[in-house]
PDB file of N, CA and C in Angstrom:
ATOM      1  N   UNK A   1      -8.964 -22.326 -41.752  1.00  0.00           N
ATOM      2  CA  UNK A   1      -9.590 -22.480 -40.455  1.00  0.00           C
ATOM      3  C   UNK A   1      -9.051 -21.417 -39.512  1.00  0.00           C
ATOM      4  N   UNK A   2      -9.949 -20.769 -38.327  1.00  0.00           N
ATOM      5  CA  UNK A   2      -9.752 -20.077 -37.923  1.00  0.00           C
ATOM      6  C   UNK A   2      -8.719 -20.522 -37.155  1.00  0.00           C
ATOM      7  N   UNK A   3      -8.574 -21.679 -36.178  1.00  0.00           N
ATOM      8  CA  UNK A   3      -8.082 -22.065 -35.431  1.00  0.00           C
ATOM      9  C   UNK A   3      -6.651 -22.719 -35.784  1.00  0.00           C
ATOM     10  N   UNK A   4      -6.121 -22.753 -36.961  1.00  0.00           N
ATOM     11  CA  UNK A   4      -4.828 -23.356 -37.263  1.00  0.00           C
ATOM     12  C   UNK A   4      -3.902 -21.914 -37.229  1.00  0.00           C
ATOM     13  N   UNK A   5      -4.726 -20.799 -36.886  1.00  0.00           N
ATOM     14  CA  UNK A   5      -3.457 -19.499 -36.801  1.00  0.00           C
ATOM     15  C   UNK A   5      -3.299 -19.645 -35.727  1.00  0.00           C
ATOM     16  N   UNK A   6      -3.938 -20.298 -34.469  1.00  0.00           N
ATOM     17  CA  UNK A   6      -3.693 -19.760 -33.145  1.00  0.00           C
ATOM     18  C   UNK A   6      -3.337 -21.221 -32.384  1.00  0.00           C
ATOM     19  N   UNK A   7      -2.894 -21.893 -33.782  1.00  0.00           N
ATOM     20  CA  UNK A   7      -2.591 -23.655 -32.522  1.00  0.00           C
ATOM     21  C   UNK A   7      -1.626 -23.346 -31.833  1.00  0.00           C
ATOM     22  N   UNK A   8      -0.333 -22.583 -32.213  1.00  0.00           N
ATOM     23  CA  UNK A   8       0.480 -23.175 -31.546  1.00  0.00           C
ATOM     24  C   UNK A   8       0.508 -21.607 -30.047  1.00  0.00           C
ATOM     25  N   UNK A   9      -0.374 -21.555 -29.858  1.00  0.00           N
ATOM     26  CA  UNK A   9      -0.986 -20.458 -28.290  1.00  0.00           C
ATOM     27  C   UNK A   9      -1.170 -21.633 -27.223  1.00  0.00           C
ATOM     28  N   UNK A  10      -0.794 -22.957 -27.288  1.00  0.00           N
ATOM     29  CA  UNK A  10      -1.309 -23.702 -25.891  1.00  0.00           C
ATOM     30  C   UNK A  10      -1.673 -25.035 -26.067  1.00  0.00           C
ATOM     31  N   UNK A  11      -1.231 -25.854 -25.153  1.00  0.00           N
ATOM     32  CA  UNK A  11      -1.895 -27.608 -25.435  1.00  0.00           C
ATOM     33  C   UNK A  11      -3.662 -27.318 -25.588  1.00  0.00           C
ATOM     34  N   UNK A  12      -3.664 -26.575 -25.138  1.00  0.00           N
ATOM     35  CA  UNK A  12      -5.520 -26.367 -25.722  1.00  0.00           C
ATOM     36  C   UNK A  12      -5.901 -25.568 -27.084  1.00  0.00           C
ATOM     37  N   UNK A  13      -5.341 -25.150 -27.511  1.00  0.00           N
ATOM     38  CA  UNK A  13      -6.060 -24.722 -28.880  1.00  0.00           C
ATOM     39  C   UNK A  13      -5.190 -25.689 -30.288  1.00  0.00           C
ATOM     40  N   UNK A  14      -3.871 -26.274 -29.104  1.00  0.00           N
ATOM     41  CA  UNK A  14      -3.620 -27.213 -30.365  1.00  0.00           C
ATOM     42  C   UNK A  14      -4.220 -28.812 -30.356  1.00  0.00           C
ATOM     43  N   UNK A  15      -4.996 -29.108 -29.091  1.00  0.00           N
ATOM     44  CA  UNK A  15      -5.885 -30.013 -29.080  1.00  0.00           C
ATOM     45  C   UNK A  15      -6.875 -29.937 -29.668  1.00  0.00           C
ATOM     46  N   UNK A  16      -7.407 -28.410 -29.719  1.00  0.00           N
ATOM     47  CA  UNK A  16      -8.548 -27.905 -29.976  1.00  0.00           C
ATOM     48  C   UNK A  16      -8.739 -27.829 -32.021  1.00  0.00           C
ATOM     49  N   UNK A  17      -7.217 -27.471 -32.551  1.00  0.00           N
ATOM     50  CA  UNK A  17      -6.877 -27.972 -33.611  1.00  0.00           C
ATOM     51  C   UNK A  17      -6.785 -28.890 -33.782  1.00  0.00           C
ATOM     52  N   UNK A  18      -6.567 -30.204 -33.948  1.00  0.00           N
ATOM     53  CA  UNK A  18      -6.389 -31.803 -33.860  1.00  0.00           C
ATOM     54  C   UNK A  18      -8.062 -32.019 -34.112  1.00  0.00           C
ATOM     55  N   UNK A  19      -8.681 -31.821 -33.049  1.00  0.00           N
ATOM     56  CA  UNK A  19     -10.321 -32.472 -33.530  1.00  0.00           C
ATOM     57  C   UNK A  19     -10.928 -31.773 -34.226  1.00  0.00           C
ATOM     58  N   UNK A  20     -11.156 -30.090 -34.872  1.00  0.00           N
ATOM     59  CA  UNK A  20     -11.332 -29.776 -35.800  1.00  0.00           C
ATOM     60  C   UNK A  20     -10.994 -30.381 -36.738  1.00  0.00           C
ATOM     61  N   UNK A  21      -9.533 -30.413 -37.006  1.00  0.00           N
ATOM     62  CA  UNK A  21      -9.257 -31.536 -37.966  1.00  0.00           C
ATOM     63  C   UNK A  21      -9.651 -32.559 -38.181  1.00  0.00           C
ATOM     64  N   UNK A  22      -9.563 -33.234 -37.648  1.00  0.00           N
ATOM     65  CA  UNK A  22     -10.508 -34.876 -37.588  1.00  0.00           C
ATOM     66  C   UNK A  22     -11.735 -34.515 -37.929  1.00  0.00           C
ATOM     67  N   UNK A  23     -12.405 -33.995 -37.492  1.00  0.00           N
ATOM     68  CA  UNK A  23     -13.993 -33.613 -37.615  1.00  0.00           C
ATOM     69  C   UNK A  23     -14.163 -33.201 -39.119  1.00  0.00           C
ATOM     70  N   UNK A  24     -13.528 -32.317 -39.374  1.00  0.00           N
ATOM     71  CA  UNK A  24     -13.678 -32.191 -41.111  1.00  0.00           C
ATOM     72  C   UNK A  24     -13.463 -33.325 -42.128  1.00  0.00           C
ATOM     73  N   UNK A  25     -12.429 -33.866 -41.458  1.00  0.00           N
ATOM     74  CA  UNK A  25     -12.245 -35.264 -42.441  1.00  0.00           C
ATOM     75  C   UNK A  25     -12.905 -36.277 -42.441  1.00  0.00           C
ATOM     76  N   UNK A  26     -13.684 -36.605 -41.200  1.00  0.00           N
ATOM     77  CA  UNK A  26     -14.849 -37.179 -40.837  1.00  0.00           C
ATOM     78  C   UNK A  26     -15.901 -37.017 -41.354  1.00  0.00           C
ATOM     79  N   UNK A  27     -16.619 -35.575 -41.758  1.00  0.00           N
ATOM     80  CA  UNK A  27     -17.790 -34.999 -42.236  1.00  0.00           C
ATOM     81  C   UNK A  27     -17.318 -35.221 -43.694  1.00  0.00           C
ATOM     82  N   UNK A  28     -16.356 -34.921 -44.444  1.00  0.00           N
ATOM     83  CA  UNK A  28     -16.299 -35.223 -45.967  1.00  0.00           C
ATOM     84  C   UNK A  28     -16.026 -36.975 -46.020  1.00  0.00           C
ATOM     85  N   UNK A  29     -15.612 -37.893 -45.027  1.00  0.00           N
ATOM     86  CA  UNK A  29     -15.628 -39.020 -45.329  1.00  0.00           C
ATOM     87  C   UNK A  29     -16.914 -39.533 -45.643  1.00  0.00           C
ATOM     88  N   UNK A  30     -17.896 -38.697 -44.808  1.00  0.00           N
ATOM     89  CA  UNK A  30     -19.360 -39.547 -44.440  1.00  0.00           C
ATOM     90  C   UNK A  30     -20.081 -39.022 -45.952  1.00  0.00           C
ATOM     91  N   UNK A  31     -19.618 -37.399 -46.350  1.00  0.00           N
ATOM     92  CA  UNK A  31     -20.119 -37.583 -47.748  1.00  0.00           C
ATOM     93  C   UNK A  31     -20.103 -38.007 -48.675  1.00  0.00           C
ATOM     94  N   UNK A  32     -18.571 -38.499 -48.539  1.00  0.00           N
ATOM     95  CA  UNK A  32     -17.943 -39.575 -49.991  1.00  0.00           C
ATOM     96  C   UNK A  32     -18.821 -40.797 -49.466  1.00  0.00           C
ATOM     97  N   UNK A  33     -18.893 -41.572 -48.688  1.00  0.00           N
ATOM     98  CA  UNK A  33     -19.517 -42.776 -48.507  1.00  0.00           C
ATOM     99  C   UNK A  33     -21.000 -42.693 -49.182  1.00  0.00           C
ATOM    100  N   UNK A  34     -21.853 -41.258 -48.603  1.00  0.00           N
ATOM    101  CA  UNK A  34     -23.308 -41.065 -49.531  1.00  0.00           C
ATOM    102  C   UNK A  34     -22.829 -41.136 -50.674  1.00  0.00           C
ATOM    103  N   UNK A  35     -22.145 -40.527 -51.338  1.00  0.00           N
ATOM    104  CA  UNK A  35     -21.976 -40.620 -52.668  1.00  0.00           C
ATOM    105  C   UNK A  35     -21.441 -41.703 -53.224  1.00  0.00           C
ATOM    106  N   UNK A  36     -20.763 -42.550 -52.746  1.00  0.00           N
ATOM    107  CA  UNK A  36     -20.695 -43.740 -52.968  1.00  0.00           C
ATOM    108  C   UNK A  36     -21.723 -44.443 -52.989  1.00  0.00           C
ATOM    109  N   UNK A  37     -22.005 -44.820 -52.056  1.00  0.00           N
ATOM    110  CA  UNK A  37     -23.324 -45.477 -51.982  1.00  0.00           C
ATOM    111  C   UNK A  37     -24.427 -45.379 -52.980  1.00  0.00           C
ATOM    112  N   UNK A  38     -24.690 -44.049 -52.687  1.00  0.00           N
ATOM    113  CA  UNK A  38     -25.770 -43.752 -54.022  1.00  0.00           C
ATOM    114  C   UNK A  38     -25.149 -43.963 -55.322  1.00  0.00           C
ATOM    115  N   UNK A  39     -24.161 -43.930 -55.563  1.00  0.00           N
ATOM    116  CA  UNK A  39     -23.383 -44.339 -57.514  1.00  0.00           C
ATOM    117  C   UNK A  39     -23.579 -45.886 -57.549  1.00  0.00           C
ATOM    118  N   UNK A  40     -22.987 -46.036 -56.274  1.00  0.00           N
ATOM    119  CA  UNK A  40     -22.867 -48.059 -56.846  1.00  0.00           C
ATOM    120  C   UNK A  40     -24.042 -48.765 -55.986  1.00  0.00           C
ATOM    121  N   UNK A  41     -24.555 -48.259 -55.158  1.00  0.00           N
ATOM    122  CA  UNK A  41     -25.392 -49.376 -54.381  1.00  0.00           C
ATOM    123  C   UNK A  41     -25.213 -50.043 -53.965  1.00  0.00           C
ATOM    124  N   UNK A  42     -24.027 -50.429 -53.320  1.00  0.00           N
ATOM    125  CA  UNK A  42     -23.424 -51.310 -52.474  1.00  0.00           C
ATOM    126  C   UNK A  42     -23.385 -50.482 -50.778  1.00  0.00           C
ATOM    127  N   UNK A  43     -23.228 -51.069 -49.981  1.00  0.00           N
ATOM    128  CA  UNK A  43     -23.200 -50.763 -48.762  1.00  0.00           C
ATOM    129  C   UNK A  43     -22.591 -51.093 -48.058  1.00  0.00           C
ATOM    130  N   UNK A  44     -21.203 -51.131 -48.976  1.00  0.00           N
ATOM    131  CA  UNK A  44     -20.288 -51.855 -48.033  1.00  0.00           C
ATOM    132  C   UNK A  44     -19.360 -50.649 -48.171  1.00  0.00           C
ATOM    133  N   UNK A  45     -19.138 -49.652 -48.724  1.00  0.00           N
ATOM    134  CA  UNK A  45     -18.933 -48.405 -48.606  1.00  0.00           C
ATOM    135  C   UNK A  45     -18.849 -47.613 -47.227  1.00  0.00           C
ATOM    136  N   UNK A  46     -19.825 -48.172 -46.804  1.00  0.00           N
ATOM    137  CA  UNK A  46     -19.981 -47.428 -45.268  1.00  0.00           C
ATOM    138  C   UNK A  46     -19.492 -48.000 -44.174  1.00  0.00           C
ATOM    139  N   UNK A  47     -18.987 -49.331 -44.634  1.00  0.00           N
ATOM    140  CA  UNK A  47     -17.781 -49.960 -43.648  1.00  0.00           C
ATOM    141  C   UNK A  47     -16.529 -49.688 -43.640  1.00  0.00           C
ATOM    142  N   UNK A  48     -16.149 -49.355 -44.667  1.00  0.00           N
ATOM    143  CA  UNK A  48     -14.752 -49.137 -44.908  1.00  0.00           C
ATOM    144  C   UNK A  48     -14.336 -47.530 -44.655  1.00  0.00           C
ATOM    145  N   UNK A  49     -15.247 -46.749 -45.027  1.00  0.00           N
ATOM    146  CA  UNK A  49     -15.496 -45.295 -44.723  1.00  0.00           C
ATOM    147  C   UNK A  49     -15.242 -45.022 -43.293  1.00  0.00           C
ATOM    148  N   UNK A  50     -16.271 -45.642 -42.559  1.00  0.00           N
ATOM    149  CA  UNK A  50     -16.362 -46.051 -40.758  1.00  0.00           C
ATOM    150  C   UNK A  50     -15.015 -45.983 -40.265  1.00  0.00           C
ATOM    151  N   UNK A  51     -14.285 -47.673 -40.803  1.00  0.00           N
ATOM    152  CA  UNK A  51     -13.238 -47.894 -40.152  1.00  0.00           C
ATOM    153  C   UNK A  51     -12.322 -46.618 -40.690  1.00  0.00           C
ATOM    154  N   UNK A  52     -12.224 -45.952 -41.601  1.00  0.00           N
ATOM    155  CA  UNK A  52     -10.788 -45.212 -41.920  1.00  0.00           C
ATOM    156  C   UNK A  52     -11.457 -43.751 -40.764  1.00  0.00           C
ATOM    157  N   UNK A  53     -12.351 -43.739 -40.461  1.00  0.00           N
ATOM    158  CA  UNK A  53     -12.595 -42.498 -39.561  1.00  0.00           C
ATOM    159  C   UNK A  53     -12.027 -43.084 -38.362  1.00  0.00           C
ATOM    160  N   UNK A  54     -12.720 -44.101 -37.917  1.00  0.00           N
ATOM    161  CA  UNK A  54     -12.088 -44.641 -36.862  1.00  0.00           C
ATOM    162  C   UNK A  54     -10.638 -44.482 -36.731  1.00  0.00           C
ATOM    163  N   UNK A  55      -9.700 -45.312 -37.759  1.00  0.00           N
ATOM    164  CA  UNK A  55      -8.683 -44.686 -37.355  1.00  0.00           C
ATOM    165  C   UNK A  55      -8.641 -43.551 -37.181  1.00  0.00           C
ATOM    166  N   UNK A  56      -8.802 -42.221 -38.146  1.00  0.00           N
ATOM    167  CA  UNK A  56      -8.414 -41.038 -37.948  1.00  0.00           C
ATOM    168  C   UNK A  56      -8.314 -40.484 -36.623  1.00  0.00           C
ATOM    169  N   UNK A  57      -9.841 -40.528 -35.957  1.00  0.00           N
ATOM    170  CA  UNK A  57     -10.310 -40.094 -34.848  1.00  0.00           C
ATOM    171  C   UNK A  57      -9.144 -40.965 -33.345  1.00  0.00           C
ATOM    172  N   UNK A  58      -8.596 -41.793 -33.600  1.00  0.00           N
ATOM    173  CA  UNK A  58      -7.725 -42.598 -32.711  1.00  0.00           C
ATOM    174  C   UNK A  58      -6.700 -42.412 -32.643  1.00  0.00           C
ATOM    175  N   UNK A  59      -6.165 -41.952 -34.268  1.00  0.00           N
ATOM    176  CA  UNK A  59      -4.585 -41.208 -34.130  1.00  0.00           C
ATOM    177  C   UNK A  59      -4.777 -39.885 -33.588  1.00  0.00           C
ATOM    178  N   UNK A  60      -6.175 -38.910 -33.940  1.00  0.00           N
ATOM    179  CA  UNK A  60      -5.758 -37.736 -33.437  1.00  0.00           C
ATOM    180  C   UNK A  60      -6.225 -37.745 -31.834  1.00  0.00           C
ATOM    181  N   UNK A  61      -6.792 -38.613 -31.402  1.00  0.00           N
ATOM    182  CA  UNK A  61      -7.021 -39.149 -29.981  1.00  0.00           C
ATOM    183  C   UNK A  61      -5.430 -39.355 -29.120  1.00  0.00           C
ATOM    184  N   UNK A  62      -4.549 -40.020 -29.965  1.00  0.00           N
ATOM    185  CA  UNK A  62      -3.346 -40.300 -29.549  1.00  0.00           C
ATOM    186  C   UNK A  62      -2.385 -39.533 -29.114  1.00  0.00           C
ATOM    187  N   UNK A  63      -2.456 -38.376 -30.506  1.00  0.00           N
ATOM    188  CA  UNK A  63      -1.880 -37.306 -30.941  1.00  0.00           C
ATOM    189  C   UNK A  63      -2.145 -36.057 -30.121  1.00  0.00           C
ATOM    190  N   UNK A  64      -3.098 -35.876 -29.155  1.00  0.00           N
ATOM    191  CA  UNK A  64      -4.013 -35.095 -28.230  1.00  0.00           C
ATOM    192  C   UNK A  64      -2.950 -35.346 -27.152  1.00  0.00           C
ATOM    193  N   UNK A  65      -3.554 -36.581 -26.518  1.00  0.00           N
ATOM    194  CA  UNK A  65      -2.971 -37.372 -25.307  1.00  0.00           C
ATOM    195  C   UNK A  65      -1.465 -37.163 -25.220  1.00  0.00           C
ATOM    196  N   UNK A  66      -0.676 -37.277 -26.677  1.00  0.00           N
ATOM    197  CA  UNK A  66       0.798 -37.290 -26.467  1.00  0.00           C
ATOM    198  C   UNK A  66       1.147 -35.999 -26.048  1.00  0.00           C
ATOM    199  N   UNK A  67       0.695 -34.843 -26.897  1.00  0.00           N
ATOM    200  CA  UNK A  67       1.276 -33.570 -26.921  1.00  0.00           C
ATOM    201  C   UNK A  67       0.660 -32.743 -25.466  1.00  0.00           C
ATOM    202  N   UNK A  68      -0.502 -33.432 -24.848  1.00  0.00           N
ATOM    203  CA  UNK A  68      -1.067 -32.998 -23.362  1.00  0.00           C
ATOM    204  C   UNK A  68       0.071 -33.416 -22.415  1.00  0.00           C
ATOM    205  N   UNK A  69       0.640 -34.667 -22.650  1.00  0.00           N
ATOM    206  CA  UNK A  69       1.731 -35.031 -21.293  1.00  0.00           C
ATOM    207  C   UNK A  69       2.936 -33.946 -21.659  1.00  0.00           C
ATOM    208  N   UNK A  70       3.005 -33.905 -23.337  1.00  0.00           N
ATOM    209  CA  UNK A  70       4.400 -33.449 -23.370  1.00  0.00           C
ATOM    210  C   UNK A  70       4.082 -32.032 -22.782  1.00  0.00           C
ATOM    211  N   UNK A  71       3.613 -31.307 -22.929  1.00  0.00           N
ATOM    212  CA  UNK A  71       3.278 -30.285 -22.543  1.00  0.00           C
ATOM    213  C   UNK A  71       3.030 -29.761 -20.845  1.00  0.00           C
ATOM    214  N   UNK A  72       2.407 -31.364 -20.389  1.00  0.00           N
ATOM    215  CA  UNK A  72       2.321 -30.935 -19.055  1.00  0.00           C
ATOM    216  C   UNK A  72       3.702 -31.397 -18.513  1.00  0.00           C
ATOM    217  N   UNK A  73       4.560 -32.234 -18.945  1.00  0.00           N
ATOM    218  CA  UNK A  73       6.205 -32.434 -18.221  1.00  0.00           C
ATOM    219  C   UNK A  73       7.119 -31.592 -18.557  1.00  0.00           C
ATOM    220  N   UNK A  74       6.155 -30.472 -19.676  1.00  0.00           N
ATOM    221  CA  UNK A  74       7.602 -28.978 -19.513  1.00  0.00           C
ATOM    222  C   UNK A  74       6.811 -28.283 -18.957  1.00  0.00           C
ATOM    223  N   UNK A  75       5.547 -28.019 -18.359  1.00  0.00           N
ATOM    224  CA  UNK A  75       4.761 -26.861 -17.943  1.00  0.00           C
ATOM    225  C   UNK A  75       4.721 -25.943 -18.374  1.00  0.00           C
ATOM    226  N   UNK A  76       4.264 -26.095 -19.866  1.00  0.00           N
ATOM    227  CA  UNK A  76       4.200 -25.517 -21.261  1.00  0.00           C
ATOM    228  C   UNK A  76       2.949 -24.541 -20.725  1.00  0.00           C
ATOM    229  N   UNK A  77       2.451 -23.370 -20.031  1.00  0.00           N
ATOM    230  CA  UNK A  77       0.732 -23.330 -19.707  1.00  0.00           C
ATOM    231  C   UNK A  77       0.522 -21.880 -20.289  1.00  0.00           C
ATOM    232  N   UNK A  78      -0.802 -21.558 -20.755  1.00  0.00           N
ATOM    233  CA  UNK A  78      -1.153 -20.765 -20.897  1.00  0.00           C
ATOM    234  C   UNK A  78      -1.869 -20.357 -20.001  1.00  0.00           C
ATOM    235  N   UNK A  79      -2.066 -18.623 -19.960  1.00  0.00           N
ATOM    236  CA  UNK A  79      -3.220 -18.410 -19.054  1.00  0.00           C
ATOM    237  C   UNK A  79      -3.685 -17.101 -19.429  1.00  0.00           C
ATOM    238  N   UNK A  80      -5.070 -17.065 -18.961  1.00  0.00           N
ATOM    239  CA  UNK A  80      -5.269 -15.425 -19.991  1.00  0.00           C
ATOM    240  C   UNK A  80      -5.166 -14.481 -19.425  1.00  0.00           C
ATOM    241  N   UNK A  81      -5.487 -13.191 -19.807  1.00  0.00           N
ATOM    242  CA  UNK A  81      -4.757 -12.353 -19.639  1.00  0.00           C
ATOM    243  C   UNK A  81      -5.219 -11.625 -18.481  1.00  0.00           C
ATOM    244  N   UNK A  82      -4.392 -11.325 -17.185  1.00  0.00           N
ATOM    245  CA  UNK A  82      -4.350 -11.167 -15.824  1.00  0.00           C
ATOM    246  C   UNK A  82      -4.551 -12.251 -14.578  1.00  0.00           C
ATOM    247  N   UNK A  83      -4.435 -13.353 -15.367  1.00  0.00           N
ATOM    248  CA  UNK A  83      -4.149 -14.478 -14.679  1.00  0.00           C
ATOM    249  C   UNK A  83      -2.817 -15.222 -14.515  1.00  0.00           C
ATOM    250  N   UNK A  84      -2.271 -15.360 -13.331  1.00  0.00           N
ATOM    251  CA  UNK A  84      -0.636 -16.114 -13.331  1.00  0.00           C
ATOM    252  C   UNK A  84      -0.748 -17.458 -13.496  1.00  0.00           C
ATOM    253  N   UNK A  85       0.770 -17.569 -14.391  1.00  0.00           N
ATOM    254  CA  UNK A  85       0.469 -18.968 -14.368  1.00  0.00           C
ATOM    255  C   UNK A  85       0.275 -20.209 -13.427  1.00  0.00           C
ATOM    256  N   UNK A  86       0.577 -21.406 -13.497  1.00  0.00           N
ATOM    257  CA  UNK A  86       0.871 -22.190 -12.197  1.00  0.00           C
ATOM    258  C   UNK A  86       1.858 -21.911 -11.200  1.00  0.00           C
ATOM    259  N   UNK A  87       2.033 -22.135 -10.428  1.00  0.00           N
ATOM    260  CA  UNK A  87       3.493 -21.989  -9.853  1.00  0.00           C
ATOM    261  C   UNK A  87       4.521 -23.248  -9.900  1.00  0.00           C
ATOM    262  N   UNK A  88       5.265 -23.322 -10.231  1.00  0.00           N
ATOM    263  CA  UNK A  88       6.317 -24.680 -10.405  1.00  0.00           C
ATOM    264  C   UNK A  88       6.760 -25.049  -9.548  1.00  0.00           C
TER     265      UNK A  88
END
């Protein structure tokens, strides 16, 4: 992924890494569930599929949120280029 060379540039591109992540694991969960589904014919596949995204998407929801405070109580900031940062 393009974006796992440049996570650690800022609470935003490593947020921005986090839901990429999720999102991929999300999109191959939803294919294993088709393919489930279609092998056995059951449909209960797509509940259990659901909930394990759910979690995913909640830890990296968490995992966002944590590393945004930690980041904003050291005033960790990026800014681009010819722009100053905050002032402290």
């Amino acid at each position: 992924m393009l974006i796992a060379k440049k996570r650690d540039r800022g609470a935003h591109m490593t947020s921005s890494y986090i839901f990429s992540a999720n999102d991929a694991i999300a999109n191959l969960d939803v294919v294993l569930a088709g393919v489930l589904v279609g092998w056995t014919g059951l449909g209960r596949f797509t509940l259990v599929i659901g909930a394990t995204i759910d979690v995913v998407v909640l830890h990296g929801a968490r995992r966002i949120l944590h590393f945004g405070r930690h980041a904003h109580s050291r005033h960790q900031w990026t800014s681009a280029p010819g722009r100053r940062p905050p002032a402290r």
